[in-house]
C-alpha atoms as a PDB file:
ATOM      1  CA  UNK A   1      32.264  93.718  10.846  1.00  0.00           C
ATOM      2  CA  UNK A   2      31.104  90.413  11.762  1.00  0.00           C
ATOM      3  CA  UNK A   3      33.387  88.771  14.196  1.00  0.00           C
ATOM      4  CA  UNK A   4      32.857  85.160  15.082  1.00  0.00           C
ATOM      5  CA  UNK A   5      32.106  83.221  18.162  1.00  0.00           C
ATOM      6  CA  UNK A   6      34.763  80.282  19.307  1.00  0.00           C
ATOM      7  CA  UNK A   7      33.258  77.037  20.457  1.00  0.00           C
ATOM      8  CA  UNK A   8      34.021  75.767  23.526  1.00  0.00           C
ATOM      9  CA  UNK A   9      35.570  72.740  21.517  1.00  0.00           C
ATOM     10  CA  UNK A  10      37.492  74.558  19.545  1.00  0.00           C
ATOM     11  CA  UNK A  11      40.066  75.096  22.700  1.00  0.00           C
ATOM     12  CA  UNK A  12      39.689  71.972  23.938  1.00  0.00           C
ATOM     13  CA  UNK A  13      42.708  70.231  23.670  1.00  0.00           C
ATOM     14  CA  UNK A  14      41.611  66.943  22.412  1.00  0.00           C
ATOM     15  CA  UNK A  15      39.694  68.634  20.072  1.00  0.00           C
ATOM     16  CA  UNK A  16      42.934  70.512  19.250  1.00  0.00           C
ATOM     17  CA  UNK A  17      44.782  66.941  18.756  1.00  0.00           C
ATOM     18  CA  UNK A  18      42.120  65.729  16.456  1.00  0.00           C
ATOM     19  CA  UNK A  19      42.527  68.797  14.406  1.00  0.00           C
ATOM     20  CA  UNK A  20      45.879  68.876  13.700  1.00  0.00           C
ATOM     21  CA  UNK A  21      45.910  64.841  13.399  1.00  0.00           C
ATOM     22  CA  UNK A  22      43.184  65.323  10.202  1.00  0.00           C
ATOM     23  CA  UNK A  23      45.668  68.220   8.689  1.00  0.00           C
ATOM     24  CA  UNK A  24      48.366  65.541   9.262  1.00  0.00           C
ATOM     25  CA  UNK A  25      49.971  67.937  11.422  1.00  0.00           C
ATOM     26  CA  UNK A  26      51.930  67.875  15.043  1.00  0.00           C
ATOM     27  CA  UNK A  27      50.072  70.300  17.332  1.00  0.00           C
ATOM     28  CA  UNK A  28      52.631  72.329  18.676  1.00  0.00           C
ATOM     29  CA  UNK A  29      53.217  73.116  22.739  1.00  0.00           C
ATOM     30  CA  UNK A  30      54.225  75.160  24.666  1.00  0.00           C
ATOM     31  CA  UNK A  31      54.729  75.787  28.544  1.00  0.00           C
ATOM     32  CA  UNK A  32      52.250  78.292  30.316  1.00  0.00           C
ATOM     33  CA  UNK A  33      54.725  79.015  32.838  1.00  0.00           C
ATOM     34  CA  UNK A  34      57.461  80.202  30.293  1.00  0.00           C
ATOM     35  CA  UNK A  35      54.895  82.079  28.910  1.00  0.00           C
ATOM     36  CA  UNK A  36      53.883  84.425  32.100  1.00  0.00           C
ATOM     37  CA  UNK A  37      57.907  84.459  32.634  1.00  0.00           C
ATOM     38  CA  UNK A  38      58.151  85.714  29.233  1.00  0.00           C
ATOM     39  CA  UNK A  39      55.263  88.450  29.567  1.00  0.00           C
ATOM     40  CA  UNK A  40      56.825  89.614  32.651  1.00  0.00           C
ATOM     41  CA  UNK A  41      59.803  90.440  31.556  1.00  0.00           C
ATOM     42  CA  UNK A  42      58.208  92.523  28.385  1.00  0.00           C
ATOM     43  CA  UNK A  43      56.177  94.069  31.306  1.00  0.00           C
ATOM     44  CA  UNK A  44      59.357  94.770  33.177  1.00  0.00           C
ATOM     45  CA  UNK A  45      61.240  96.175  29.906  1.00  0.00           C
ATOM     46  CA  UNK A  46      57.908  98.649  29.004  1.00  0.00           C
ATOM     47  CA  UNK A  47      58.738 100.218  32.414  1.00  0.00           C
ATOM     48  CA  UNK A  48      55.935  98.236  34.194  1.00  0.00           C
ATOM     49  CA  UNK A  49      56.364  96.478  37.594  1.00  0.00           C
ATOM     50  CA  UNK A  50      54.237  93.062  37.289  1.00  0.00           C
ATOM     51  CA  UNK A  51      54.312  90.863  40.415  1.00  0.00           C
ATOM     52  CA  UNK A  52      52.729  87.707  41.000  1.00  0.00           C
ATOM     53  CA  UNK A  53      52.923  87.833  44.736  1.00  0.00           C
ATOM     54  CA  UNK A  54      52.856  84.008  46.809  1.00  0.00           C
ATOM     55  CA  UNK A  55      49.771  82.706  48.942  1.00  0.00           C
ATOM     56  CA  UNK A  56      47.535  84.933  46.787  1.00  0.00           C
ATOM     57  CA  UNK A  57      46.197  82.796  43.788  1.00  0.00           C
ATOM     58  CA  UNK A  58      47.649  85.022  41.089  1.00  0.00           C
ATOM     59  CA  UNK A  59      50.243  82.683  39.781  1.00  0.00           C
ATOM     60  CA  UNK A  60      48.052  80.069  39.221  1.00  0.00           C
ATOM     61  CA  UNK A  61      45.251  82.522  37.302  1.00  0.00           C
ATOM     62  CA  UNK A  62      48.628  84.077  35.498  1.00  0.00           C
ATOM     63  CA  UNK A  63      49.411  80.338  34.114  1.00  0.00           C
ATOM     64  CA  UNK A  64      45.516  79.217  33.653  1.00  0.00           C
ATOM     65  CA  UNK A  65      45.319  82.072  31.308  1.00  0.00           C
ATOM     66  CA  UNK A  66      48.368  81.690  29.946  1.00  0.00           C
ATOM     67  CA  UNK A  67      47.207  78.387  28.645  1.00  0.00           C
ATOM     68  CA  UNK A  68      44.341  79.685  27.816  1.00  0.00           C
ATOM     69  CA  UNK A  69      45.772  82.414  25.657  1.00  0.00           C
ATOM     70  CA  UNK A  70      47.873  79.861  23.820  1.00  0.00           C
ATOM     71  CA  UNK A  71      45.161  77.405  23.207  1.00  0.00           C
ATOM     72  CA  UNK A  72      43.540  80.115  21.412  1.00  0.00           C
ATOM     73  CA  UNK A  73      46.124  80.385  19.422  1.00  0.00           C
ATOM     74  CA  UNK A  74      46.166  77.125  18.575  1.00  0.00           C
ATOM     75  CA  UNK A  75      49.276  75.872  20.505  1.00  0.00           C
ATOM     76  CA  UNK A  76      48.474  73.423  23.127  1.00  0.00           C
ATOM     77  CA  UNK A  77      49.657  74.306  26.753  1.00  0.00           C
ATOM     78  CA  UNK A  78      53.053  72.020  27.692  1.00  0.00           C
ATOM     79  CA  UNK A  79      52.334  69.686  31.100  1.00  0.00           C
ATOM     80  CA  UNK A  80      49.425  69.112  33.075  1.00  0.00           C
ATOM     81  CA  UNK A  81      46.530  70.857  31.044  1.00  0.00           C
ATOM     82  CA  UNK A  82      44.176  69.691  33.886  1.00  0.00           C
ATOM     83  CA  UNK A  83      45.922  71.763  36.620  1.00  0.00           C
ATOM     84  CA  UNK A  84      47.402  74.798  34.599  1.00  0.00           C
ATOM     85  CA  UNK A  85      44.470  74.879  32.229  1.00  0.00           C
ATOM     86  CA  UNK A  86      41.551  74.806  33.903  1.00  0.00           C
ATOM     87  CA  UNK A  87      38.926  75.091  31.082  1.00  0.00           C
ATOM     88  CA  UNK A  88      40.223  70.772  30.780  1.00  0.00           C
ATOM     89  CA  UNK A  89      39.436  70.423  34.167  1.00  0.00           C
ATOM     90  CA  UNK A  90      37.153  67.827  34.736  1.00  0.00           C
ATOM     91  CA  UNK A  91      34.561  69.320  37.178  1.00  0.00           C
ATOM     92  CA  UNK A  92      32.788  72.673  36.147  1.00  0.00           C
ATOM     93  CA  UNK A  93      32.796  73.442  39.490  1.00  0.00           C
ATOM     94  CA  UNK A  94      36.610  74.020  39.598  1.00  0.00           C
ATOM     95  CA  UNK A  95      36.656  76.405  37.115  1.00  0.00           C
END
């Protein structure tokens, strides 16, 4: 089964824009933070227990993959993309 690679650019967000600007499309958004919300309460109705406990850092990976997860899905991530998203940020070094 041959299973393709994504290109970097294809979950960039500008690239996104472009994209759905040639189809003649609005790219749709959503918020990162609704999103983890959201998956935490499936958690918590499948009988798990997900925390996201403060002062550790695993909010912020929860929502930076959360906006990753929806870029590849083609929906861009709702608010500051360079913050929550950090594949957008500008300095590889942050990521």
């Amino acid at each position: 089964m041959f299973v393709p690679t994504i290109d970097r650019e294809d979950m960039d967000a500008s690239a996104m824009l472009r994209r759905a600007h040639e189809r003649g499309e609005q790219l749709e958004k959503y918020d990162p933070n609704q999103l983890v919300s959201e998956v935490a309460g499936l958690l918590r109705e499948r009988g798990f227990h997900p925390e996201l406990p403060a002062g550790t850092g695993r909010a912020g990976m929860a929502a930076g993959a959360a906006g990753m997860m929806l870029r590849a899905f083609g929906i861009l991530p709702a608010g500051d993309v360079t913050s929550i998203d950090r594949v957008n940020a500008p300095d590889p070094e942050s990521r």
